[in-house]
Protein backbone atom coordinates (compact mmCIF):
# COMPACT_ATOMS: atom_id res chain seq x y z
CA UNK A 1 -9.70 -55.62 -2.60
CA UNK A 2 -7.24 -58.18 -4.31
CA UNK A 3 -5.46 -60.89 -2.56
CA UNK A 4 -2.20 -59.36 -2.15
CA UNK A 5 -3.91 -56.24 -0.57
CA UNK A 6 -5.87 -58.57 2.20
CA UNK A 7 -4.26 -58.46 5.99
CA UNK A 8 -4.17 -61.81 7.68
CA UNK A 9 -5.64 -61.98 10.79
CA UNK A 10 -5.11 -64.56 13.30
CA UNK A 11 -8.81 -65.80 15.03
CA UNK A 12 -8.45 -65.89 18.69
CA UNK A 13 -10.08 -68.78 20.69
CA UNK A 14 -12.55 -67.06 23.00
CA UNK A 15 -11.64 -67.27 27.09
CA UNK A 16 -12.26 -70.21 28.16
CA UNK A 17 -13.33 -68.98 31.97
CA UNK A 18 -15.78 -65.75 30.48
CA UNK A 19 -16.53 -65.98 26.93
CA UNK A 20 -14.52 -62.66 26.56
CA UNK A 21 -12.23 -61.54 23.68
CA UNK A 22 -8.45 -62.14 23.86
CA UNK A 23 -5.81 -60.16 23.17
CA UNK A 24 -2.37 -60.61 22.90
CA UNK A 25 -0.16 -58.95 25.43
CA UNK A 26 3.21 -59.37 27.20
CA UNK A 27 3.15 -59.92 31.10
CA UNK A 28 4.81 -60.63 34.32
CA UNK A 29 4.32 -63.87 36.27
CA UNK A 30 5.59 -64.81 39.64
CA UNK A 31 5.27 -68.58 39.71
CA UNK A 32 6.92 -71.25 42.55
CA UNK A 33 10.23 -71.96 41.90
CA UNK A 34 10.71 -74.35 44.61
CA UNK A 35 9.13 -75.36 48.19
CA UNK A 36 9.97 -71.92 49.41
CA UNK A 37 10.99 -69.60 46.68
CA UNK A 38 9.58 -67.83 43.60
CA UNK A 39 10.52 -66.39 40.57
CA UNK A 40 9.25 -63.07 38.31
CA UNK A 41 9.35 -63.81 34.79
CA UNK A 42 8.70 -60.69 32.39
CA UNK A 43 7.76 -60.25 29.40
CA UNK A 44 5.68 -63.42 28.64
CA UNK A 45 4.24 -63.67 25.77
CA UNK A 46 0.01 -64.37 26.45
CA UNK A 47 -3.33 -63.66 25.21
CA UNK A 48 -4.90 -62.23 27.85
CA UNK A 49 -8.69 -62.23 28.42
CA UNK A 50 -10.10 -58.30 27.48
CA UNK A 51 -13.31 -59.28 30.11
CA UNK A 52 -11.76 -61.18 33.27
CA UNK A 53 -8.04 -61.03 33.00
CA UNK A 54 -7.55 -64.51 32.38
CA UNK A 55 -4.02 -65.23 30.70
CA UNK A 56 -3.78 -68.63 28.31
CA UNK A 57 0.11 -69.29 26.90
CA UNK A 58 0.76 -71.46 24.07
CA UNK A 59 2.63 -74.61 24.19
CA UNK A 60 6.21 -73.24 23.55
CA UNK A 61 5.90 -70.65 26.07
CA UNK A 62 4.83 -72.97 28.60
CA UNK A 63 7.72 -75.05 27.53
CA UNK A 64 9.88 -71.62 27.67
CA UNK A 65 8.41 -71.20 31.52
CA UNK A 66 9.14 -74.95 32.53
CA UNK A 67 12.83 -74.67 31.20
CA UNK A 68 13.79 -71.41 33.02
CA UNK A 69 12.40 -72.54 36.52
CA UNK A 70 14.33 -75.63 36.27
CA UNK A 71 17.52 -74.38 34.86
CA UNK A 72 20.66 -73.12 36.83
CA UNK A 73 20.87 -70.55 34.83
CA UNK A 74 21.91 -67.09 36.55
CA UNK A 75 18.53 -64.73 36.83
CA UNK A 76 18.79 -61.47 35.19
CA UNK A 77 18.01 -59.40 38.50
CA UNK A 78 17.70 -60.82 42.10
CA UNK A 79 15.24 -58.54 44.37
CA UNK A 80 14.41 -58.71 47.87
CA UNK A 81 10.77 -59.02 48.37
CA UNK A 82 9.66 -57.29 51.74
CA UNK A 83 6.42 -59.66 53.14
CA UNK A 84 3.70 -58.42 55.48
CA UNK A 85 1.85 -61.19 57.67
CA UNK A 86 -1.55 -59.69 58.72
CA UNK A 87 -2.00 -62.72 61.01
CA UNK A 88 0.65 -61.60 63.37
CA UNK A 89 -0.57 -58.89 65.97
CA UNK A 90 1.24 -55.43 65.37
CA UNK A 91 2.04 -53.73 68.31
């Protein structure tokens, strides 16, 4: 095989929790917004531990994160989340 017939291939850093290969994937996140809300951001770009599930982002999606939490921008969708308390007795 010549050189223009070789496929690059970008090495991976093992996870750093399991040892496990990562893979690159796109997934949802609900992180704190503020002292009482959250927000669901999809489609994030991660590579996502194949063994344990652990997600690492690179330093311009974390930026990308950090700058939609603390914008005004409008959100895309607004849902109400319906929340269960299993500390409270049912009846």
């Amino acid at each position: 095989m010549d050189s223009s017939q070789a496929t690059v291939c970008e090495a991976r850093p093992p996870c750093p929790l399991c040892g496990g290969e990562c893979a690159p994937q796109r997934i949802t996140l609900t992180l704190r917004r503020a002292q009482f809300g959250f927000a669901v951001v999809r489609n994030v770009p991660a590579d996502v531990c194949q063994r344990c599930g652990e997600a690492q982002f690179s330093l311009i999606t974390t930026r990308q994160l950090m700058a939609a939490l603390n914008s005004d921008r409008t959100p895309d969708e607004i849902a109400l989340i319906p929340i269960y308390d299993l500390a409270v007795s049912s009846p």
